[in-house]
Protein backbone atom coordinates (compact mmCIF):
# COMPACT_ATOMS: atom_id res chain seq x y z
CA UNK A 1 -16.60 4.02 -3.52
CA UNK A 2 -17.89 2.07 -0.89
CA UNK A 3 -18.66 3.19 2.44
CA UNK A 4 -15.53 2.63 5.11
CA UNK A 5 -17.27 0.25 7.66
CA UNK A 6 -18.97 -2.10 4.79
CA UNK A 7 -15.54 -2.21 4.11
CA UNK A 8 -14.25 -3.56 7.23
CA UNK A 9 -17.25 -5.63 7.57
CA UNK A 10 -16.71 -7.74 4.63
CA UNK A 11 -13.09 -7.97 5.10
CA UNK A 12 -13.86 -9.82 8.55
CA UNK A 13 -16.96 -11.44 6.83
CA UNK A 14 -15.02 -13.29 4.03
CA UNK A 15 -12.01 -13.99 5.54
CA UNK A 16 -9.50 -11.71 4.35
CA UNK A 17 -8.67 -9.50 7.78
CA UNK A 18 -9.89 -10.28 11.39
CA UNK A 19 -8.75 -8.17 14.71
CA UNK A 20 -6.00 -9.78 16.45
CA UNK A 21 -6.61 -11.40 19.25
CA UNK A 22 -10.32 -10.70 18.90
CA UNK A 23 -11.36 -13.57 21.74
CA UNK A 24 -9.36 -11.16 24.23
CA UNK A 25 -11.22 -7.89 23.15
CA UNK A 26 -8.49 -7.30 20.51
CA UNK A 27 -5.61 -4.92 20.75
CA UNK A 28 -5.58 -1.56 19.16
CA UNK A 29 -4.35 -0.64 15.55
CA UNK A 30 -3.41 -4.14 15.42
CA UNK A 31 -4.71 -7.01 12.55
CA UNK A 32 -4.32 -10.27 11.46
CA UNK A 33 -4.54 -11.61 8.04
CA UNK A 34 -7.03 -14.05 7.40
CA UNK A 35 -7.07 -16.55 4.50
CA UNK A 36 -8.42 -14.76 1.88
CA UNK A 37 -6.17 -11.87 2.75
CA UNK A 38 -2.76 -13.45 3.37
CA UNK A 39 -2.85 -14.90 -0.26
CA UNK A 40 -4.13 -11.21 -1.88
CA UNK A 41 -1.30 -9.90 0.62
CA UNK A 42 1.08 -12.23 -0.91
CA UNK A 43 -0.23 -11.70 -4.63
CA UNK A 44 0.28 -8.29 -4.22
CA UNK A 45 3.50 -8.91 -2.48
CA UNK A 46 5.04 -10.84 -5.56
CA UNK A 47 3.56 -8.71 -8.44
CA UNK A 48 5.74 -5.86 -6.78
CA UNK A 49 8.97 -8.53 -6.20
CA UNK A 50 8.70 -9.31 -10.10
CA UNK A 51 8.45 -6.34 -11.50
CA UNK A 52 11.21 -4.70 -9.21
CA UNK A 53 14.04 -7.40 -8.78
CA UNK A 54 13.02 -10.16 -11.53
CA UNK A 55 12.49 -7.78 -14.52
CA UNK A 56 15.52 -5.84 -13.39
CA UNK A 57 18.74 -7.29 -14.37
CA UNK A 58 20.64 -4.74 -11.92
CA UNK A 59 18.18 -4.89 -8.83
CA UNK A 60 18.84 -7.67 -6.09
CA UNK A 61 16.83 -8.80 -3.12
CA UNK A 62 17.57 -8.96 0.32
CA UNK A 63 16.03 -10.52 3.56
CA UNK A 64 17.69 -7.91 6.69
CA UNK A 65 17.19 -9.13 10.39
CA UNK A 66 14.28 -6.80 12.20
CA UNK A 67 16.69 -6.91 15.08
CA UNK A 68 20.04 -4.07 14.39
CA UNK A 69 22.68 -3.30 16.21
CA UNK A 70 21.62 0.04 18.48
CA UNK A 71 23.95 2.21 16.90
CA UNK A 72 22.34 1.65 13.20
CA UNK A 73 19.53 4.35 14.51
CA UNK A 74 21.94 6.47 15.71
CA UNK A 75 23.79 6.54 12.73
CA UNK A 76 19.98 6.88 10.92
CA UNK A 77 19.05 9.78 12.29
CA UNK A 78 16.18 7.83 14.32
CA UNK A 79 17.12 8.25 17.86
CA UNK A 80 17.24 11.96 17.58
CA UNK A 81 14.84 12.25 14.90
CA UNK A 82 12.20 9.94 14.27
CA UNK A 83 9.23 11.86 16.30
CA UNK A 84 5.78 13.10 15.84
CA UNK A 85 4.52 16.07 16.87
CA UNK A 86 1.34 15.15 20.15
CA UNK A 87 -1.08 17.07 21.56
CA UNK A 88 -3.84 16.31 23.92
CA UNK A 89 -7.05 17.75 24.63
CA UNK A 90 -7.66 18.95 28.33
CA UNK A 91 -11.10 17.79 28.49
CA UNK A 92 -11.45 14.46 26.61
CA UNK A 93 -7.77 13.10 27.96
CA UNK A 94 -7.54 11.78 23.99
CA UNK A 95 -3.72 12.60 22.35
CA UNK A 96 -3.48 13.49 18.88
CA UNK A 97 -0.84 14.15 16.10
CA UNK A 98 -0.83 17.54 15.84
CA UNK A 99 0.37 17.43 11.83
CA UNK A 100 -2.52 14.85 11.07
CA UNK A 101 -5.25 17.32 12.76
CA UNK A 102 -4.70 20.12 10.43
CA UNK A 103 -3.94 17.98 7.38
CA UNK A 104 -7.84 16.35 8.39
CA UNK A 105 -8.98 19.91 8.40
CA UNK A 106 -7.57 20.61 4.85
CA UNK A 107 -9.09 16.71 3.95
CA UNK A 108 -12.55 18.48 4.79
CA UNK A 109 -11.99 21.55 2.32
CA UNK A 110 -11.01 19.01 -0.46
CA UNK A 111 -14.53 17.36 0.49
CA UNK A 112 -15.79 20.85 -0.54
CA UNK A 113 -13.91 20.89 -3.81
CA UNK A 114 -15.46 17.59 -4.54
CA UNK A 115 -18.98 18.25 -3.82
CA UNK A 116 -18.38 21.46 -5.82
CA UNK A 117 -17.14 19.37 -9.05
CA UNK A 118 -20.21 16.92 -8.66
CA UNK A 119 -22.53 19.76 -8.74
CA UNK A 120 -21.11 21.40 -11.92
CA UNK A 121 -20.89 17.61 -13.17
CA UNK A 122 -24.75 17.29 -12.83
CA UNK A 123 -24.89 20.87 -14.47
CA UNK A 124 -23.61 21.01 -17.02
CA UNK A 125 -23.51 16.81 -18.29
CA UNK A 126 -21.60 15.53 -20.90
CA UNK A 127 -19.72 18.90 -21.57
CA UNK A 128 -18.16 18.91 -17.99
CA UNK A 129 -14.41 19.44 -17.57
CA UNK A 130 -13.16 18.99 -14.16
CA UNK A 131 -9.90 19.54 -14.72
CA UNK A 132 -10.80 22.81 -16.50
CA UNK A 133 -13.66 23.78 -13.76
CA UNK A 134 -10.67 23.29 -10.91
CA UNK A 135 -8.54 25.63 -12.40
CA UNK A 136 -10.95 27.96 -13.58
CA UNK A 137 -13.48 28.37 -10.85
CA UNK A 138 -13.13 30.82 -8.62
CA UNK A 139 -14.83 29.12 -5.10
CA UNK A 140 -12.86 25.84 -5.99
CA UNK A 141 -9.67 28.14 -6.96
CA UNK A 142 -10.01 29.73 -3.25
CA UNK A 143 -10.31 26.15 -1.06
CA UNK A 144 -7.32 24.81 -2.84
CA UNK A 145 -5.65 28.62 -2.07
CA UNK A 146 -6.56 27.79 1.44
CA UNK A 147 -5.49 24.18 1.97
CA UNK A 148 -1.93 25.40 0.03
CA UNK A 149 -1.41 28.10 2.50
CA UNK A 150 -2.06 25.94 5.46
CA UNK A 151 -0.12 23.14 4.48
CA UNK A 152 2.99 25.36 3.63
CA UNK A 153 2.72 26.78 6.90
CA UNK A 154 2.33 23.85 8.63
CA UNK A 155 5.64 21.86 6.61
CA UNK A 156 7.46 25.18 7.09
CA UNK A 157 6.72 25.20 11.33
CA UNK A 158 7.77 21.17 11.66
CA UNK A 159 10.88 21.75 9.72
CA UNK A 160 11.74 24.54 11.89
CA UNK A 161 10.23 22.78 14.82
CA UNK A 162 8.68 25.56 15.97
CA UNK A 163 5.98 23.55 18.06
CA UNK A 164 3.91 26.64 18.77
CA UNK A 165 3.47 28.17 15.64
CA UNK A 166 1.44 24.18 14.75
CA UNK A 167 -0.43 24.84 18.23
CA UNK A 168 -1.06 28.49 17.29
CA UNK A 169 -2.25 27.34 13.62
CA UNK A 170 -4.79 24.67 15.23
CA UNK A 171 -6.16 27.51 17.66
CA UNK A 172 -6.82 29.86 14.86
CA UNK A 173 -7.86 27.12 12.25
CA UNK A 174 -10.69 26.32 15.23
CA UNK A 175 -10.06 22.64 14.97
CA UNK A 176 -11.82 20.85 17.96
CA UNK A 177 -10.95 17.39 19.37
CA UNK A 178 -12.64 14.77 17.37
CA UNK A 179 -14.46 13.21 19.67
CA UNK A 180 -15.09 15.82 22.14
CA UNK A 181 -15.45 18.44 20.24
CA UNK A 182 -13.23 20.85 23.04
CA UNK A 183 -11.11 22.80 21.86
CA UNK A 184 -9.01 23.11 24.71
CA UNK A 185 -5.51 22.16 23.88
CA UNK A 186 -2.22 21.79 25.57
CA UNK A 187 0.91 22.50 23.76
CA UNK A 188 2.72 20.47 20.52
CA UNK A 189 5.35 17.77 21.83
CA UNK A 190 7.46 15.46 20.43
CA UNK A 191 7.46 12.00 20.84
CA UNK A 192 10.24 9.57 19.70
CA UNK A 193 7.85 6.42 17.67
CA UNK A 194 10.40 3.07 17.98
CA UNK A 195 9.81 0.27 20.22
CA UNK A 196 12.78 -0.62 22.05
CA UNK A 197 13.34 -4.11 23.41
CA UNK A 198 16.27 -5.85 24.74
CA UNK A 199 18.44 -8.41 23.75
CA UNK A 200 19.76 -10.74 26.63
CA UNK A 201 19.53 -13.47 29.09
CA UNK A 202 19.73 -11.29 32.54
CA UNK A 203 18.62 -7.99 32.88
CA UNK A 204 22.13 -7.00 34.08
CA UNK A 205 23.60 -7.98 30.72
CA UNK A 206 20.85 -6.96 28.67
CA UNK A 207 21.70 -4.99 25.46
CA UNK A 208 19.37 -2.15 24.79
CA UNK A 209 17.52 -2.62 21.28
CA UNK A 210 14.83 -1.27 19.22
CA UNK A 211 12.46 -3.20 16.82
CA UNK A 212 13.11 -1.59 13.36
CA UNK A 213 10.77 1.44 12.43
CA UNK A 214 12.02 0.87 8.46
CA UNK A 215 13.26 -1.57 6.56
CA UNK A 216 15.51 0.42 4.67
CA UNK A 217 18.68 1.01 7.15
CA UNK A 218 19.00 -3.11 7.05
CA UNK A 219 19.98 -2.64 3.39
CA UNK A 220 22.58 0.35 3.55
CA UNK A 221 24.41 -1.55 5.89
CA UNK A 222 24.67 -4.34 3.31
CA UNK A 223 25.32 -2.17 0.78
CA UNK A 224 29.13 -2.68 0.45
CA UNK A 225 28.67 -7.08 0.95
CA UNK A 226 26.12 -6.99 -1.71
CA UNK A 227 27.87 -4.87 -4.15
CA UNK A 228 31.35 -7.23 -3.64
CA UNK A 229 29.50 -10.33 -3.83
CA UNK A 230 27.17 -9.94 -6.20
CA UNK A 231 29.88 -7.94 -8.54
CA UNK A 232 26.82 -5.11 -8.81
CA UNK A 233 28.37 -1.89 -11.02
CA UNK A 234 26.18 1.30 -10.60
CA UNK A 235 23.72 2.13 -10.85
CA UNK A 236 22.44 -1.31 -9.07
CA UNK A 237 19.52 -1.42 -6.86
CA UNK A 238 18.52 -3.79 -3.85
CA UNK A 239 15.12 -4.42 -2.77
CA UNK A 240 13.60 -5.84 0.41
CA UNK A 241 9.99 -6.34 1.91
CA UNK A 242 9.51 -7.17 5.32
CA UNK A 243 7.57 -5.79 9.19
CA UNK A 244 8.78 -2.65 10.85
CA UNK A 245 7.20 -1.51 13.92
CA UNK A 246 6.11 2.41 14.77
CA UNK A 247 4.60 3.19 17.88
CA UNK A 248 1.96 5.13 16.13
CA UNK A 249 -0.31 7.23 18.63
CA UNK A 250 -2.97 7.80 15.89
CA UNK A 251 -3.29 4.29 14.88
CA UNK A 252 -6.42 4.45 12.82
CA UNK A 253 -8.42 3.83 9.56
CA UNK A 254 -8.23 -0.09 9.87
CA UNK A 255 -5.13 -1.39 8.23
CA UNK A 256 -4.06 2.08 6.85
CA UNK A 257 -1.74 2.94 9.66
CA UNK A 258 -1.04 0.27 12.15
CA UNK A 259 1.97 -0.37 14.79
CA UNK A 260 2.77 -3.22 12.93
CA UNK A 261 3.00 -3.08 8.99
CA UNK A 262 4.96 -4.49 6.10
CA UNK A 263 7.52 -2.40 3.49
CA UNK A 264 8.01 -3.18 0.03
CA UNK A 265 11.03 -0.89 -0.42
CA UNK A 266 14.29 -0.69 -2.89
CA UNK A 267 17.29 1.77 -2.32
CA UNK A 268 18.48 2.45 -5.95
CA UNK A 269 22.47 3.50 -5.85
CA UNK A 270 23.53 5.70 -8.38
CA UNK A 271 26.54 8.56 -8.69
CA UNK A 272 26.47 11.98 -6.95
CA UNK A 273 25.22 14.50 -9.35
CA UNK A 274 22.54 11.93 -11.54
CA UNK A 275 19.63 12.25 -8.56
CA UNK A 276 17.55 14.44 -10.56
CA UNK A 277 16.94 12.20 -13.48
CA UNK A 278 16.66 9.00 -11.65
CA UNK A 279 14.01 10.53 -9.25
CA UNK A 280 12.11 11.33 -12.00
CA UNK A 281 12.81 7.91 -13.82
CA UNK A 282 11.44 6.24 -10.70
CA UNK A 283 8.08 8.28 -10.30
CA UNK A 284 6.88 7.48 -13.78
CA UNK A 285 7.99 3.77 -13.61
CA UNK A 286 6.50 3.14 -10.07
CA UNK A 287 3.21 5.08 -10.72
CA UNK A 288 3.69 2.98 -14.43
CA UNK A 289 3.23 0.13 -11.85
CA UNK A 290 0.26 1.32 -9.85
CA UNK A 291 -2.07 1.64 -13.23
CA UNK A 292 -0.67 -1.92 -14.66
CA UNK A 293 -2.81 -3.21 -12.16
CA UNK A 294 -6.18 -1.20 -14.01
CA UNK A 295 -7.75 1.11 -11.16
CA UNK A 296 -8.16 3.93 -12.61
CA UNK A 297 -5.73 6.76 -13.52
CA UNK A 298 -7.97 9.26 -11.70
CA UNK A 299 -7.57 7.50 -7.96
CA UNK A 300 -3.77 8.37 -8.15
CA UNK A 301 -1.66 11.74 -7.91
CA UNK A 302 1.65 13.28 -6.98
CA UNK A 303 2.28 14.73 -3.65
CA UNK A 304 5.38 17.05 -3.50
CA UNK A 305 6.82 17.16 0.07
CA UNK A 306 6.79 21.10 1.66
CA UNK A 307 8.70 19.27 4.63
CA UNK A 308 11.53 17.40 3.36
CA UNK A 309 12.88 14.87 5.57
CA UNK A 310 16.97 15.45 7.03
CA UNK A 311 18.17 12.73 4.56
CA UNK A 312 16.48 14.43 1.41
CA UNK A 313 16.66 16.98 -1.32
CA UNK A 314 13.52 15.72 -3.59
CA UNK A 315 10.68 13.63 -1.87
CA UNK A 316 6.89 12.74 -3.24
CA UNK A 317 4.05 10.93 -2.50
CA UNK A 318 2.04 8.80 -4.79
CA UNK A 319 -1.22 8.98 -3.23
CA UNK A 320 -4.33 7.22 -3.75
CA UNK A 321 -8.24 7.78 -2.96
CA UNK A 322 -9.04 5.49 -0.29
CA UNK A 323 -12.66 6.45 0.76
CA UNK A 324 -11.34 8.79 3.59
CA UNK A 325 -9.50 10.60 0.98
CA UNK A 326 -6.09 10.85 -1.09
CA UNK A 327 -3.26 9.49 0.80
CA UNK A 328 -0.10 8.50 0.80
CA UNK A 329 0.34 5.06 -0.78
CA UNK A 330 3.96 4.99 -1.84
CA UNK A 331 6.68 7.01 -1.29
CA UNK A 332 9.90 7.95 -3.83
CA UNK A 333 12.54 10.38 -2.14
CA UNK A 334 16.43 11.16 -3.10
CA UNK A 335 18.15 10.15 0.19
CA UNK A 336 21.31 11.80 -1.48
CA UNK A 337 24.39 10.10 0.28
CA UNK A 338 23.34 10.39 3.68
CA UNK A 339 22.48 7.13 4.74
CA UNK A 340 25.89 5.94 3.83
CA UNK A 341 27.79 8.67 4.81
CA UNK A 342 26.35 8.52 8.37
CA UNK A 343 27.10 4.68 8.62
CA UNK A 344 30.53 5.14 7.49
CA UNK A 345 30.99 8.00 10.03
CA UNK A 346 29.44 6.10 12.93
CA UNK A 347 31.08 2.84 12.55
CA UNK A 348 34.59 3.69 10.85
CA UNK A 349 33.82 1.69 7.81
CA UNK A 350 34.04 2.76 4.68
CA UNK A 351 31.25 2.56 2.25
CA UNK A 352 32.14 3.18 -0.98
CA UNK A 353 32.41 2.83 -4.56
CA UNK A 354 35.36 2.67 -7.16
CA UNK A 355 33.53 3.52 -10.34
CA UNK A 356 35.79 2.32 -13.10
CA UNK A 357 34.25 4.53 -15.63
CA UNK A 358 34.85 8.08 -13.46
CA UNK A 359 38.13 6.45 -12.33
CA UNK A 360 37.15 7.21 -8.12
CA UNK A 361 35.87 6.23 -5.18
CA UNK A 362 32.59 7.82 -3.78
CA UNK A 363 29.75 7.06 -1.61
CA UNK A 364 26.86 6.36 -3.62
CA UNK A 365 23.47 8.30 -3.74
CA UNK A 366 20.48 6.96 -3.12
CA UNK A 367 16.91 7.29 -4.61
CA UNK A 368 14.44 5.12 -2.65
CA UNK A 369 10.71 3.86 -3.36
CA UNK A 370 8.73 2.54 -0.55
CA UNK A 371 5.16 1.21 -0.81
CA UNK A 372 3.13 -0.04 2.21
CA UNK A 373 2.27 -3.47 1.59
CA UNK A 374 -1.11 -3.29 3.77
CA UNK A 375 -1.87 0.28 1.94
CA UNK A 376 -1.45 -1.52 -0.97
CA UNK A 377 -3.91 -4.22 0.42
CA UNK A 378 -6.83 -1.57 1.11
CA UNK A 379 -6.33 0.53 -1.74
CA UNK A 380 -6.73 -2.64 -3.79
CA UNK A 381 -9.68 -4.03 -1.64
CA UNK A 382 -11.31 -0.55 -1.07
CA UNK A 383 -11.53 0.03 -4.51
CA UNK A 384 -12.60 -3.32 -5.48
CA UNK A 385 -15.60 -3.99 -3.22
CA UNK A 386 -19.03 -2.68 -4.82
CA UNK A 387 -22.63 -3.32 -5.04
CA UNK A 388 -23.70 -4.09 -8.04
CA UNK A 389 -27.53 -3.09 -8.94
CA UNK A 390 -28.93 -6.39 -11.77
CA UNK A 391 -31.06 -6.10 -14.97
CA UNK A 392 -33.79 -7.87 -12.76
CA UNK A 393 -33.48 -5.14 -9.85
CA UNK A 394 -31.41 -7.46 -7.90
CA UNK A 395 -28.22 -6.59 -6.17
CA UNK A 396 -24.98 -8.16 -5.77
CA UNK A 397 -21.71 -7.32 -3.88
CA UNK A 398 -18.83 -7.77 -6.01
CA UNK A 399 -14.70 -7.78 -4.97
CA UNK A 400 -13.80 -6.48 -8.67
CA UNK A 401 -10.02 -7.57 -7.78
CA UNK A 402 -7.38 -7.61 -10.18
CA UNK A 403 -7.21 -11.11 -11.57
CA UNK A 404 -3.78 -10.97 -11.58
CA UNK A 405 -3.53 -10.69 -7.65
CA UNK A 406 -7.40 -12.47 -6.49
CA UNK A 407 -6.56 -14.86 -3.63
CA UNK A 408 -8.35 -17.56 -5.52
CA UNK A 409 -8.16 -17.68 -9.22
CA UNK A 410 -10.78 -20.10 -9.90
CA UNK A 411 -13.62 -21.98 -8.28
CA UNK A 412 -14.77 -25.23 -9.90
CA UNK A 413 -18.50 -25.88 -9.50
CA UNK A 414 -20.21 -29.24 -10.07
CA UNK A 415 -24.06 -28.41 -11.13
CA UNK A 416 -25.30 -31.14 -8.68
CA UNK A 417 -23.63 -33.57 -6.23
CA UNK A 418 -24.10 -36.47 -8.16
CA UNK A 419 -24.12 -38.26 -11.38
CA UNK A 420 -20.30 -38.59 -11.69
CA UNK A 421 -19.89 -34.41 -11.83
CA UNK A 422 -18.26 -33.91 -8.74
CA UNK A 423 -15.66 -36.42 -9.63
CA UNK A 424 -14.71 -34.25 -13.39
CA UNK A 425 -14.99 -31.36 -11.10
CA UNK A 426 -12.22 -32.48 -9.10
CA UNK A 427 -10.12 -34.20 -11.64
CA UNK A 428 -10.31 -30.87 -13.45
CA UNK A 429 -9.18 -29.06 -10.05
CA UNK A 430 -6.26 -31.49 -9.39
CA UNK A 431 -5.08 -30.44 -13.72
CA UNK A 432 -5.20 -26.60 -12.61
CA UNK A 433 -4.27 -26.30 -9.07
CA UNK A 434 -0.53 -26.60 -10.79
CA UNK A 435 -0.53 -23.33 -12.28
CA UNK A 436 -3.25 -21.35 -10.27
CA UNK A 437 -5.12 -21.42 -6.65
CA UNK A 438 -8.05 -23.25 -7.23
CA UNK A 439 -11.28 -23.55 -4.81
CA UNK A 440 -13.85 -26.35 -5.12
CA UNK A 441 -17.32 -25.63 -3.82
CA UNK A 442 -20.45 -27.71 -4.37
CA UNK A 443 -22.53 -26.47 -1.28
CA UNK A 444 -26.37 -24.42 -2.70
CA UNK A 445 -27.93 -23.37 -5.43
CA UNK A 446 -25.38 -22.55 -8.80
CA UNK A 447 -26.38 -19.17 -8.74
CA UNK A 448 -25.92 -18.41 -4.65
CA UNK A 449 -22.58 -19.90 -5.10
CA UNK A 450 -21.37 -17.70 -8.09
CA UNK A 451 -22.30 -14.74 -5.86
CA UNK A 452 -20.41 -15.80 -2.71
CA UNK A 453 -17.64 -16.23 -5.70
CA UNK A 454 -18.16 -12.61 -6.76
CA UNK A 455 -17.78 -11.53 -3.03
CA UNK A 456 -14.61 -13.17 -2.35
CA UNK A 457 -13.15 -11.77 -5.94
CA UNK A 458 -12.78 -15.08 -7.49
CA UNK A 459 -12.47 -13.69 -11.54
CA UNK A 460 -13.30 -17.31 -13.38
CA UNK A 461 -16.01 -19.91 -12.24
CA UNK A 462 -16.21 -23.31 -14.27
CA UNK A 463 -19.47 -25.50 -14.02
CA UNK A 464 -19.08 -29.09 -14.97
CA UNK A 465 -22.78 -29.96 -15.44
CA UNK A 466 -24.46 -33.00 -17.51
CA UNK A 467 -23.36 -31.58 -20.79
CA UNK A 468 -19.89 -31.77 -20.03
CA UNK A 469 -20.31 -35.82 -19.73
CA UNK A 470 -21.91 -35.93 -23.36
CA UNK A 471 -19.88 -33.45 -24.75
CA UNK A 472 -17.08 -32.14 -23.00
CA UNK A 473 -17.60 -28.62 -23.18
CA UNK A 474 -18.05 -26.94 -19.29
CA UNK A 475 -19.01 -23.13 -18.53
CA UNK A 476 -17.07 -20.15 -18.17
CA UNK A 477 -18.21 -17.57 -16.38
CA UNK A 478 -16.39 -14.22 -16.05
CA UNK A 479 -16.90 -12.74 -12.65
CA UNK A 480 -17.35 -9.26 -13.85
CA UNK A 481 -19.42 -9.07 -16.83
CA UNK A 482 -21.42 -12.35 -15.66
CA UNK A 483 -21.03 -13.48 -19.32
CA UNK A 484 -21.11 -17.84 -19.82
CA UNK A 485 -19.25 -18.76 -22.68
CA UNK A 486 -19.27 -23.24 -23.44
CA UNK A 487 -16.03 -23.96 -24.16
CA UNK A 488 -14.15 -27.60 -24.50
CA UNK A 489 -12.87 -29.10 -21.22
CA UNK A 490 -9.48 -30.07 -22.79
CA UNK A 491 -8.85 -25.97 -23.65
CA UNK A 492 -9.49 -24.63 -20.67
CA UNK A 493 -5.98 -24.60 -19.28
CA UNK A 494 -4.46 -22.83 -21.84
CA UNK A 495 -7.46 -20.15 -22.01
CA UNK A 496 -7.15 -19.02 -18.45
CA UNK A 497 -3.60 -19.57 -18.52
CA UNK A 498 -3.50 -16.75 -21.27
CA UNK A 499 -5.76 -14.41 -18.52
CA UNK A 500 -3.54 -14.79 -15.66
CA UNK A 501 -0.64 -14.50 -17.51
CA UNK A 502 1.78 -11.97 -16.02
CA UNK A 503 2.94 -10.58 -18.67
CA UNK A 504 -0.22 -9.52 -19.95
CA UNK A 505 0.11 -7.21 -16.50
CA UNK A 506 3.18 -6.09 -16.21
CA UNK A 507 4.27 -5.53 -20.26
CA UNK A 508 2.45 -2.25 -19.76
CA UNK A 509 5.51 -0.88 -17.26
């Protein structure tokens, strides 16, 4: 995979994420989305919107305010709750989450486990079984022996938040301060992560708020008007994207944990008792949904939670290898019935369900998926960008995107800026730009303009050169195989309509 900062380089570089506010010096942990990457962000954004609410006949969407009355996080469990465990170092002044330290000291062990396999890999060649050598081989059995015990430890000391016990496991694990290197620590404290605001014309009057830290609370509070007004029997779902706001301490790793971010989340209500087997319907069809999109069943795993969260009795990861490691990309938990419960209780409605087939009223469980929309954006470009060594020695950098979710479909090239080819290059545009984004570019040499094409993912350039005026026939070329093919100007709609067809994506789910 490609190293991190030629990552973040050619994000900036072609337009697809710039730092906010970068003529002011910027503002930490904090991005905008540029051209390139608000359409991929929206690509991606839809691909997940069809396949969750279109293709389900019994999931619904919903658009909930960021703003919530102050009692909703009461009632969620945030107020008292929602915290991270800090600590700083003495000498550097820099704060830290405690839990993220230790899990970056296991992330260093599993570096060991994977220099270990591509050692043996070189040994013993085209006979190599990784999965085998993992659970055979005694050095590799005793790192992932070691990160295990840690980890349990550590899930085990934050659900009993005992705050020393994750100081006294840093001391011993000898983990220094980053940038420092001191390892002179003060103790583990909590620290609440919402943003509050106010809502209000004087500050006399002015209503205490907070700027939502999940997207999720907006739809249990809608539960009951969606249900009645969309005449939803359960098991019905209702999904929602949208920004929540975390004031993250460790804001890091470009656009993999930032203070603002986007949720692509649905809260799937079913009856008390049926949790199991929908939690497990759920992780197959969502990680189902991950591979539709073709990177590579080996980048993704499951991630059991040690530390379950108050609201759960199952919760999992599906995590993915960015090039800092496996992390978590979505998330699928069984919220059981405490969301609704807890509403109910703290504002004296009721929230519940007659189910005409048990003949009673109940408040509905709840198994929830949530995917981060600008995870979901790295993963996707992290994995795509590569350099690409030529037949002829040559290099090229390549954005091997998904088709199905490239920001730009197809460019349209014109061979030379005259002799009538611009003008079938754009009449051809203005036919396609119905059914796909299309760019136009005409600027250099044919070849230098494929390859700023293969950097900013485009899968399909046409050239309309002086063949296509005698006969008709333009070129194809497939961004990642490089291979022309002549085909005839008047089927090229309905051959790239057949490649970007949806379906062809999501039948696999």
């Amino acid at each position: 995979m490609t190293d991190f900062k030629k990552i973040i380089s050619h994000a900036k570089e072609y337009g697809f994420v710039f730092p906010s506010s970068e003529i002011y010096d910027g503002l930490s942990a904090v991005y905008d989305y540029a051209q390139n990457g608000v359409a991929l962000k929206k690509n991606i954004r839809d691909y997940w919107w069809k396949s969750m609410v279109q293709l389900h006949y019994n999931i619904v969407g919903i658009d909930a305010s960021i703003f919530m009355h102050p009692t909703t996080w009461k009632a969620s469990g945030h107020v008292d709750a929602f915290n991270d465990p800090l600590i700083d170092n003495k000498d550097s002044k820099k704060r830290y989450r405690a839990d993220v330290l230790v899990e970056d000291y296991c992330g260093k062990i599993e570096n060991k486990i994977d220099k270990e396999i591509t050692k043996a890999a070189k040994r013993f060649g085209a006979a190599f079984n990784p999965e085998e050598f993992k659970t055979t081989n005694p050095r590799v059995l005793g790192y992932q022996e070691k990160i295990n015990t840690i980890l349990k430890r550590l899930g085990q000391s934050l659900e009993k938040e005992d705050l020393a016990d994750v100081k006294a496991l840093i001391e011993e694990l000898e983990i220094a301060c980053p940038e420092s290197g001191s390892r002179n620590w003060t103790d583990v404290k909590q620290f609440n992560l919402m943003f509050g605001t106010k809502l209000g014309a004087s500050a006399e009057s002015a209503m205490n708020l907070y700027l939502r830290p999940e997207t999720a609370q907006g739809i249990f509070v809608n539960f009951l008007n969606v249900q009645k007004t969309g005449r939803m029997k359960i098991p019905f779902g209702i999904a929602q994207t949208g920004k929540a706001f975390r004031n993250e301490i460790v804001a890091r790793q470009f656009i993999f944990r930032m203070r603002e971010f986007e949720q692509m989340e649905m809260q799937f209500f079913i009856p008390p008792g049926t949790q199991k087997e929908w939690y497990e319907e759920w992780k197959k069809t969502r990680l189902s949904w991950h591979l539709s999109l073709g990177m590579g069943e080996e980048n993704y795993r499951f991630h059991d939670h040690e530390k379950l969260a108050h609201y759960a009795d199952a919760a999992a990861d599906i995590e993915f290898k960015f090039p800092f490691g496996f992390k978590e990309l979505e998330g699928i938990h069984s919220r059981t019935d405490f969301d609704l419960s807890s509403h109910e209780e703290f504002s004296g409605k009721k929230l519940q369900y007659f189910d005409p087939e048990r003949n009673e009223n109940y408040v509905p469980y709840v198994v929830e998926t949530s995917v981060g929309l600008d995870r979901m954006f790295l993963a996707v470009f992290s994995w795509a960008l590569r350099e690409e060594t030529l037949e002829d020695g040559s290099t090229r950098t390549l954005l091997k995107l998904p088709a199905i979710l490239a920001p730009t479909k197809i460019a349209v090239l014109p061979l030379v800026k005259k002799d009538g080819l611009p003008e079938v290059a754009k009449k051809l545009m203005d036919d396609l730009k119905w059914d796909h984004a299309v760019a136009y570019d005409e600027k250099d040499a044919v070849g230098r303009r494929y390859r700023r094409q293969d950097a900013l993912g485009t899968p399909y350039c046409i050239t309309i050169d002086h063949q296509t005026l005698e006969d008709q026939t333009v070129t194809l070329r497939d961004r990642d195989t490089m291979k022309q093919e002549r085909v005839a100007l008047d089927s090229i709609s309905g051959i790239l309509n057949e490649k970007l067809d949806i379906k062809n994506w999501l039948k696999s789910i």
